[in-house]
PDB file of N, CA and C in Angstrom:
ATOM      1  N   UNK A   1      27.405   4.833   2.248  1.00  0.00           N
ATOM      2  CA  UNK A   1      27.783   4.820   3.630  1.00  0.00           C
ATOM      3  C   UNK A   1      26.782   3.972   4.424  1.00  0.00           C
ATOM      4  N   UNK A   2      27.331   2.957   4.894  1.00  0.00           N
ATOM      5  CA  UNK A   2      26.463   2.144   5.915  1.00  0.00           C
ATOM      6  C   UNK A   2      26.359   2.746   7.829  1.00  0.00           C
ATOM      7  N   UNK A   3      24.620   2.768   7.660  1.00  0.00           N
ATOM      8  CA  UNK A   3      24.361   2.691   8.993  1.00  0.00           C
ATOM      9  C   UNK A   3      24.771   2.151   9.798  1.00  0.00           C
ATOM     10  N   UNK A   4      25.237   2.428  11.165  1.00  0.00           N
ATOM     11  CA  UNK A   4      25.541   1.512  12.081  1.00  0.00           C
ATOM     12  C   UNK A   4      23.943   1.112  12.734  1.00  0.00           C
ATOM     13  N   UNK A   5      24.445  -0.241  13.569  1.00  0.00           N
ATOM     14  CA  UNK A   5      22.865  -0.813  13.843  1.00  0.00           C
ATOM     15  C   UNK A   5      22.674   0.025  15.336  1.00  0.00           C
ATOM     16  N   UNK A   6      21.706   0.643  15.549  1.00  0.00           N
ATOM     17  CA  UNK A   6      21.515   0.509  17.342  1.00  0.00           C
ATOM     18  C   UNK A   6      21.732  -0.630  17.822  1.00  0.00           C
ATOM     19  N   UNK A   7      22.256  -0.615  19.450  1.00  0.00           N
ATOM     20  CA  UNK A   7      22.246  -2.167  19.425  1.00  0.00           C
ATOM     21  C   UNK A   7      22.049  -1.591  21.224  1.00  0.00           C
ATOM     22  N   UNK A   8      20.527  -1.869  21.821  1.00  0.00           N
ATOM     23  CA  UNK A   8      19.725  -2.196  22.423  1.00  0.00           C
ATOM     24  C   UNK A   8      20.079  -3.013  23.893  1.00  0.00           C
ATOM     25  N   UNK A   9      20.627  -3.001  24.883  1.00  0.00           N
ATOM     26  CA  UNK A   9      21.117  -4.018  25.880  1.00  0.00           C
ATOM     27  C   UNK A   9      19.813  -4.769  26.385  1.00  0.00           C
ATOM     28  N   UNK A  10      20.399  -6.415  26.585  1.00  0.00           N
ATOM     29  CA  UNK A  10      19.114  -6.973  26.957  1.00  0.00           C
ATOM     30  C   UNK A  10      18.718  -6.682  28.357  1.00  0.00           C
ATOM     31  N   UNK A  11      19.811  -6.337  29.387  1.00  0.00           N
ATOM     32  CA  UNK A  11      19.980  -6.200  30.809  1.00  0.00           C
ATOM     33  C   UNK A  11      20.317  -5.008  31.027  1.00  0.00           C
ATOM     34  N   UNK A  12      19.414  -4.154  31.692  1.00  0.00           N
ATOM     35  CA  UNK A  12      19.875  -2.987  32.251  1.00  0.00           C
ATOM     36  C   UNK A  12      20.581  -2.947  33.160  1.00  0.00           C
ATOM     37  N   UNK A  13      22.637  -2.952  33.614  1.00  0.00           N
ATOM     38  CA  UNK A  13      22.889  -2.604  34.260  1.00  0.00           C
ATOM     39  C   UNK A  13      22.397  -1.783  35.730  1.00  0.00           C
ATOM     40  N   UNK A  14      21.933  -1.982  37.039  1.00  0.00           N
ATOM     41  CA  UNK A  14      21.619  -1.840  37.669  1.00  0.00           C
ATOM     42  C   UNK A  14      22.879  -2.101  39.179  1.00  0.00           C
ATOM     43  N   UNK A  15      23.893  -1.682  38.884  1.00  0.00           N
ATOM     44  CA  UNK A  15      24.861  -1.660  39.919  1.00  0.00           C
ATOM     45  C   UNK A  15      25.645  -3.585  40.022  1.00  0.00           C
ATOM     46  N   UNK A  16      25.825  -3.757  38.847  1.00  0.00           N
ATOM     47  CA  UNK A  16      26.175  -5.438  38.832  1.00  0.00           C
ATOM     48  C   UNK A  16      27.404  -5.614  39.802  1.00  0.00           C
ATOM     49  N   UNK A  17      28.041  -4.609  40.526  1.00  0.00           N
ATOM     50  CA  UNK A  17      29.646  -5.081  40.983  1.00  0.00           C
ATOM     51  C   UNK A  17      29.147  -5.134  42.043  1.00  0.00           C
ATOM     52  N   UNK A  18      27.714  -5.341  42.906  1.00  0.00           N
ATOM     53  CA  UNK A  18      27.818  -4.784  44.578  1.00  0.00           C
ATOM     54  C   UNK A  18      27.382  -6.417  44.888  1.00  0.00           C
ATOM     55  N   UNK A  19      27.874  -6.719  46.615  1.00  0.00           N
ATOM     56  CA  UNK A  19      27.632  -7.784  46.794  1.00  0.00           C
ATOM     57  C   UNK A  19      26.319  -8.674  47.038  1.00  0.00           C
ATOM     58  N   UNK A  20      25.222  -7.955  46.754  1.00  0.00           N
ATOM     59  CA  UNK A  20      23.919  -8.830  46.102  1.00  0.00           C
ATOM     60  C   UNK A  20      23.913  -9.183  45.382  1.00  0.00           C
ATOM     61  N   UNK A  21      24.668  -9.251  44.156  1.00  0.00           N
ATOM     62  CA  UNK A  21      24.859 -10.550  43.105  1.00  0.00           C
ATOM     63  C   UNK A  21      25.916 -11.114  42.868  1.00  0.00           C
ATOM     64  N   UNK A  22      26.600 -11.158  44.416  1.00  0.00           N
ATOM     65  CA  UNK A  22      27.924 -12.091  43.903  1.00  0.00           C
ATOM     66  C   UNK A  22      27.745 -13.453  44.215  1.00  0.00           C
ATOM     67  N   UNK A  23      28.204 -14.393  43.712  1.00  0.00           N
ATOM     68  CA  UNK A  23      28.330 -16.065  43.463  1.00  0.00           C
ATOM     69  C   UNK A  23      28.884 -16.204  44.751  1.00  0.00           C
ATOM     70  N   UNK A  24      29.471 -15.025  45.772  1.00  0.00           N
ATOM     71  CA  UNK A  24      30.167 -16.346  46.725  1.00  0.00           C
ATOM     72  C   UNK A  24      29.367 -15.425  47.838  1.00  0.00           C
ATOM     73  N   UNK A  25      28.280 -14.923  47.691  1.00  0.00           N
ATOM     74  CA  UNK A  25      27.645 -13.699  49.123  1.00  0.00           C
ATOM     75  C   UNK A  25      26.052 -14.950  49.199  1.00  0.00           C
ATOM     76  N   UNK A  26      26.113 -14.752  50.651  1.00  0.00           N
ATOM     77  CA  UNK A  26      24.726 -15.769  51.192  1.00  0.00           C
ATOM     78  C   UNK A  26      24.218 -15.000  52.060  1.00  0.00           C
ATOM     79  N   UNK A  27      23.064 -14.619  52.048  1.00  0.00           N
ATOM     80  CA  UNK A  27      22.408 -13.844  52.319  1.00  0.00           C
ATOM     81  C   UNK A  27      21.826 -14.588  54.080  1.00  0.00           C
ATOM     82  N   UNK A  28      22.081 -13.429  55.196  1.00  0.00           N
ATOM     83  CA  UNK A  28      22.317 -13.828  56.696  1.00  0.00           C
ATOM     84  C   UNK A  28      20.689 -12.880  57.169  1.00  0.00           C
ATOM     85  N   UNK A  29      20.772 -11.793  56.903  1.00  0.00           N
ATOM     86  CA  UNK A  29      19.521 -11.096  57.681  1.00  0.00           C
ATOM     87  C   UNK A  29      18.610  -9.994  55.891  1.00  0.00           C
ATOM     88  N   UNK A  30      18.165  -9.372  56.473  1.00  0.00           N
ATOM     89  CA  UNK A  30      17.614  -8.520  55.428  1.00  0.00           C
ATOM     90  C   UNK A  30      18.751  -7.512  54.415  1.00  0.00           C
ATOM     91  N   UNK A  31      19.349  -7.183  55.085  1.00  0.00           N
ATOM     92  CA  UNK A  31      20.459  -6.376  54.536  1.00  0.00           C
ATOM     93  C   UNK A  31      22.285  -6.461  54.698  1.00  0.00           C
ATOM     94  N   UNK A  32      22.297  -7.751  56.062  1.00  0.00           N
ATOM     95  CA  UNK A  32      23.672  -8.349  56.069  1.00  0.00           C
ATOM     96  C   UNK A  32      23.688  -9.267  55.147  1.00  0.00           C
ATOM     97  N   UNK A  33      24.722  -9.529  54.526  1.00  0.00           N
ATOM     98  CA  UNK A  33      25.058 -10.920  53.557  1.00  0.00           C
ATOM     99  C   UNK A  33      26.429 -11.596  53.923  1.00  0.00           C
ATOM    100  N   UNK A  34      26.742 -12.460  53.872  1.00  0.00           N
ATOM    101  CA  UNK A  34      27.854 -13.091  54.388  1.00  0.00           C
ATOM    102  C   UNK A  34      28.811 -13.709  52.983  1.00  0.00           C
ATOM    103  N   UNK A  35      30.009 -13.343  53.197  1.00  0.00           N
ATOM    104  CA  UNK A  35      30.864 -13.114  51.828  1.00  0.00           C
ATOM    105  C   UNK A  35      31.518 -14.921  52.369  1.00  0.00           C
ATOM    106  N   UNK A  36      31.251 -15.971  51.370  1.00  0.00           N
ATOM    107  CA  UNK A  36      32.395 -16.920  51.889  1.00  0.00           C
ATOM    108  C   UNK A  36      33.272 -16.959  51.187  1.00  0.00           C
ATOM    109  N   UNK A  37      33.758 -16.389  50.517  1.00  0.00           N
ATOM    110  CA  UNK A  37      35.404 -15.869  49.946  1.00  0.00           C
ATOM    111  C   UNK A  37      36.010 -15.579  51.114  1.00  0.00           C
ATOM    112  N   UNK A  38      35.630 -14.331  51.617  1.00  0.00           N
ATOM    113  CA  UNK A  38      36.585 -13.568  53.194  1.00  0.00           C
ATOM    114  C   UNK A  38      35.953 -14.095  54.072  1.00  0.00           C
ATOM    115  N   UNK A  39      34.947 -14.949  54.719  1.00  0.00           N
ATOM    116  CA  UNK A  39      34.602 -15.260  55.654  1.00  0.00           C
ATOM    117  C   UNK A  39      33.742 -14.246  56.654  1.00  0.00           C
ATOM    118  N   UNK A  40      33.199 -13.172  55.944  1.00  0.00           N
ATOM    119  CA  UNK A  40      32.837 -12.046  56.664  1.00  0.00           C
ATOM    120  C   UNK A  40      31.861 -11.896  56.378  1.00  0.00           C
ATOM    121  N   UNK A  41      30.498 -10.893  57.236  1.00  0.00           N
ATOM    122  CA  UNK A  41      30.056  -9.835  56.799  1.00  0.00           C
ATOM    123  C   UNK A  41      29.436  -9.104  56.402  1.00  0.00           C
ATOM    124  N   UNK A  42      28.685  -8.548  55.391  1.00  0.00           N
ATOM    125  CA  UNK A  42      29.099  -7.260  54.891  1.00  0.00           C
ATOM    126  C   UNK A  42      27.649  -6.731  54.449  1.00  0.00           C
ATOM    127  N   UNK A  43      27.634  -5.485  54.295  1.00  0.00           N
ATOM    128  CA  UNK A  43      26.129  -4.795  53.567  1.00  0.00           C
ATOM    129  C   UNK A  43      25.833  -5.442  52.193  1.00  0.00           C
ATOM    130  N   UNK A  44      24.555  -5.484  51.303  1.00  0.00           N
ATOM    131  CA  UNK A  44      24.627  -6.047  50.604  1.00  0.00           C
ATOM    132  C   UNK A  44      24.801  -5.063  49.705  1.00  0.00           C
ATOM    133  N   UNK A  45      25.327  -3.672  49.735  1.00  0.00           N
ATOM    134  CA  UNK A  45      25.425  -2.784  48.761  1.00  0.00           C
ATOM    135  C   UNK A  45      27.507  -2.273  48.654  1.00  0.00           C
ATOM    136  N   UNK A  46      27.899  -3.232  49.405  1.00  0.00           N
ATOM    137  CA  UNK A  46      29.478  -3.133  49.359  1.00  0.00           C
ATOM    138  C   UNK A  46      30.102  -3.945  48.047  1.00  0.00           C
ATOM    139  N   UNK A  47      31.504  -3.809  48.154  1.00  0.00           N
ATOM    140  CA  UNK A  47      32.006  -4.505  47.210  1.00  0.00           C
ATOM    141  C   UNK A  47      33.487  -4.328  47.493  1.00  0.00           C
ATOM    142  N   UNK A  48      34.195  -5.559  46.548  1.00  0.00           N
ATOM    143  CA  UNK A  48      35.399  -5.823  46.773  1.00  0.00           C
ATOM    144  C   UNK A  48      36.028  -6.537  45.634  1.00  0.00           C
ATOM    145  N   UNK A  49      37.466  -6.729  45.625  1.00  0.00           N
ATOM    146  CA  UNK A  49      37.886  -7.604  44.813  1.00  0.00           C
ATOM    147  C   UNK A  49      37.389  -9.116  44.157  1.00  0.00           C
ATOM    148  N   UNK A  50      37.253  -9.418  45.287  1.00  0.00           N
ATOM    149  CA  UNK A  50      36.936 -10.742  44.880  1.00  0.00           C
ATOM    150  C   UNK A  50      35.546 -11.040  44.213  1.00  0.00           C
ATOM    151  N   UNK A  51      34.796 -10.215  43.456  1.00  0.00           N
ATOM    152  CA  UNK A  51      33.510  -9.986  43.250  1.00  0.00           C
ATOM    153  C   UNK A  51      33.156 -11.198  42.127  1.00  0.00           C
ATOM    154  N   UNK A  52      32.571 -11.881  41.754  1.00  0.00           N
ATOM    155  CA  UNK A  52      31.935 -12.862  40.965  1.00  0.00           C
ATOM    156  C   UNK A  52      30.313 -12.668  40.324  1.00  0.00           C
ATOM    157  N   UNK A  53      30.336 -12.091  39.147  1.00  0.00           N
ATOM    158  CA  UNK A  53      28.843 -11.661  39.053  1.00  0.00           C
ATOM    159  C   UNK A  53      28.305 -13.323  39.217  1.00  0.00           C
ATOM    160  N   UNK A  54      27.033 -13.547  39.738  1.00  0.00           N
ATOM    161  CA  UNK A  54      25.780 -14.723  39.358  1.00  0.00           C
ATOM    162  C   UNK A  54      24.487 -13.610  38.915  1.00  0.00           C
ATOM    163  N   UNK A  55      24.635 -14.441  37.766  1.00  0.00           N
ATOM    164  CA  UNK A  55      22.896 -14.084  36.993  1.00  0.00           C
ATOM    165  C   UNK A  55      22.006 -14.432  38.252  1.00  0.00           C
ATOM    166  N   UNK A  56      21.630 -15.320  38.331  1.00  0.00           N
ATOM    167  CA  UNK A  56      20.874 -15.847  39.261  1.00  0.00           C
ATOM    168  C   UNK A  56      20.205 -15.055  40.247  1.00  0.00           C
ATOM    169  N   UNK A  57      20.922 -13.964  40.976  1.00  0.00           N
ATOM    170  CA  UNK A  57      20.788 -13.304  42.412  1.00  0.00           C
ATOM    171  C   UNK A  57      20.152 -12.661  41.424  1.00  0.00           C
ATOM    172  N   UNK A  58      20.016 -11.850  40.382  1.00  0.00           N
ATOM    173  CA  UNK A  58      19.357 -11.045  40.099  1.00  0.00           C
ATOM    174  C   UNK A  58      17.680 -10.946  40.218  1.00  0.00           C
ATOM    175  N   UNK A  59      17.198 -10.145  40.624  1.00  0.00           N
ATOM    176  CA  UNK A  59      15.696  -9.653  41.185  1.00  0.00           C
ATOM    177  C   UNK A  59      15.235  -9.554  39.766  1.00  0.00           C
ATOM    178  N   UNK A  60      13.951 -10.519  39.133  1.00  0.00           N
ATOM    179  CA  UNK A  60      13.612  -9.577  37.436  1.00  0.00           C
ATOM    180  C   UNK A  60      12.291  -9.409  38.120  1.00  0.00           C
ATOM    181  N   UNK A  61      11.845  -8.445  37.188  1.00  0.00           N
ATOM    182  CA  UNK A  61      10.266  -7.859  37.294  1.00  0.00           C
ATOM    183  C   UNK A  61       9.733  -8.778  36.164  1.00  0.00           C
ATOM    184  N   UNK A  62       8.852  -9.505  36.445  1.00  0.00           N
ATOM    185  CA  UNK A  62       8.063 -10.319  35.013  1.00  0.00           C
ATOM    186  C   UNK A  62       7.046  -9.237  35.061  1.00  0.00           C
ATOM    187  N   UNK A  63       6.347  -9.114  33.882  1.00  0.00           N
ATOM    188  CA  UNK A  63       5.198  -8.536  33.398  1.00  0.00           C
ATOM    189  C   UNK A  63       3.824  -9.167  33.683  1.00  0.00           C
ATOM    190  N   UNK A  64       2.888  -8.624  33.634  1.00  0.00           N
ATOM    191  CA  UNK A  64       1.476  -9.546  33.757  1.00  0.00           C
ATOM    192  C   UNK A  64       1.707  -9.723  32.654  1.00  0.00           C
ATOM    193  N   UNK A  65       0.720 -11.272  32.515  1.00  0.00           N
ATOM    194  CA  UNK A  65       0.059 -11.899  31.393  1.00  0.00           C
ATOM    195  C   UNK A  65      -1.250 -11.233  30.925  1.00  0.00           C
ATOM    196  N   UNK A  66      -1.965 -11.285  30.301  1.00  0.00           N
ATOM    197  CA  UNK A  66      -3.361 -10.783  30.295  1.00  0.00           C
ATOM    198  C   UNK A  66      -3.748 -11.874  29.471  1.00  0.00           C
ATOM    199  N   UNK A  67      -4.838 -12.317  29.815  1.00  0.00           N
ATOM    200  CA  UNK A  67      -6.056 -13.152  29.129  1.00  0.00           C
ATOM    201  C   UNK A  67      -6.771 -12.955  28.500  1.00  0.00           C
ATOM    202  N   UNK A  68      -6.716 -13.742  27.621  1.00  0.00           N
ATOM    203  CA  UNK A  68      -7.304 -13.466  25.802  1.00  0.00           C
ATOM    204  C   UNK A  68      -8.773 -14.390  25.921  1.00  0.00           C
ATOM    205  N   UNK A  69      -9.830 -13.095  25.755  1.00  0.00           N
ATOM    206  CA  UNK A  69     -10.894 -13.951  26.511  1.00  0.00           C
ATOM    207  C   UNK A  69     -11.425 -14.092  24.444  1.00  0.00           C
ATOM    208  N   UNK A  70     -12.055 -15.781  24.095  1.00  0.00           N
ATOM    209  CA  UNK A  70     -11.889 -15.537  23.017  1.00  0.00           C
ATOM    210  C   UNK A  70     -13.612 -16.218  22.962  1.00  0.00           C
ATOM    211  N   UNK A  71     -14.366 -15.654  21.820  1.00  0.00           N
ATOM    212  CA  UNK A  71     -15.725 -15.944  21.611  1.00  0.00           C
ATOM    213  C   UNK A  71     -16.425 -17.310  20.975  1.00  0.00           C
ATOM    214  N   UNK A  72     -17.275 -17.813  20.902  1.00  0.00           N
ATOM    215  CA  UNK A  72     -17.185 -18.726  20.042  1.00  0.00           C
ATOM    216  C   UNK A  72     -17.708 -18.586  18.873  1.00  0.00           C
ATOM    217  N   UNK A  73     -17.385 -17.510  18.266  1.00  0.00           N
ATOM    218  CA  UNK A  73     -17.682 -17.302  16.958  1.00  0.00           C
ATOM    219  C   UNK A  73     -15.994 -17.031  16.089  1.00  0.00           C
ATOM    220  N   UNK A  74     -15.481 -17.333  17.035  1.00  0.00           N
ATOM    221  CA  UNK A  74     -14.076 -17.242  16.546  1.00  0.00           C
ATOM    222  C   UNK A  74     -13.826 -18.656  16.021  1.00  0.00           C
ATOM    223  N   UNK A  75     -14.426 -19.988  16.566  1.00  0.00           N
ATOM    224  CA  UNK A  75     -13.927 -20.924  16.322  1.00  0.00           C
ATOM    225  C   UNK A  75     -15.022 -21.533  15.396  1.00  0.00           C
ATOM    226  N   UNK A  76     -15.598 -20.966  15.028  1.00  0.00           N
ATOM    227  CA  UNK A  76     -16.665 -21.238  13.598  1.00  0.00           C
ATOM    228  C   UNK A  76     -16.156 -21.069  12.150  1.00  0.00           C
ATOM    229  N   UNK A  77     -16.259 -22.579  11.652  1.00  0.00           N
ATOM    230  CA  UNK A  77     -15.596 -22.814  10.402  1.00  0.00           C
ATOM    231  C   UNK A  77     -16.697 -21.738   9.008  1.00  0.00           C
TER     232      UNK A  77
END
């Protein structure tokens, strides 16, 4: 009997249908966004038919880097 694999999502779903990441919403004040599909509008936590995910709008958290402080006895043949 074969295992099935876990299979891990690369993107945590985080509310993808609302209009802060739609392709046709342009962002007007802090929390109005303006839909140019309907010509309107709207909170940026609404939604509607005409919804278009864009990757793009998405907010990522990068990680720190940390610095690899390295000796010079590391680079001794």
């Amino acid at each position: 009997m074969k295992r099935k694999k876990e299979e891990f999502p690369l993107w945590v779903q985080e509310n993808p249908d609302i209009c802060r990441f739609c392709a046709y919403a342009k962002r007007d004040g802090s929390t109005i966004i303006y839909c140019e599909k309907k010509k309107k509008n709207f909170t940026e936590d609404s939604t509607c038919r005409k919804f278009k995910y864009d990757i793009l709008k998405k907010e990522l958290r990068r990680g720190r880097t940390v610095a690899i402080k390295h000796s010079p006895e590391e680079f001794e043949i």
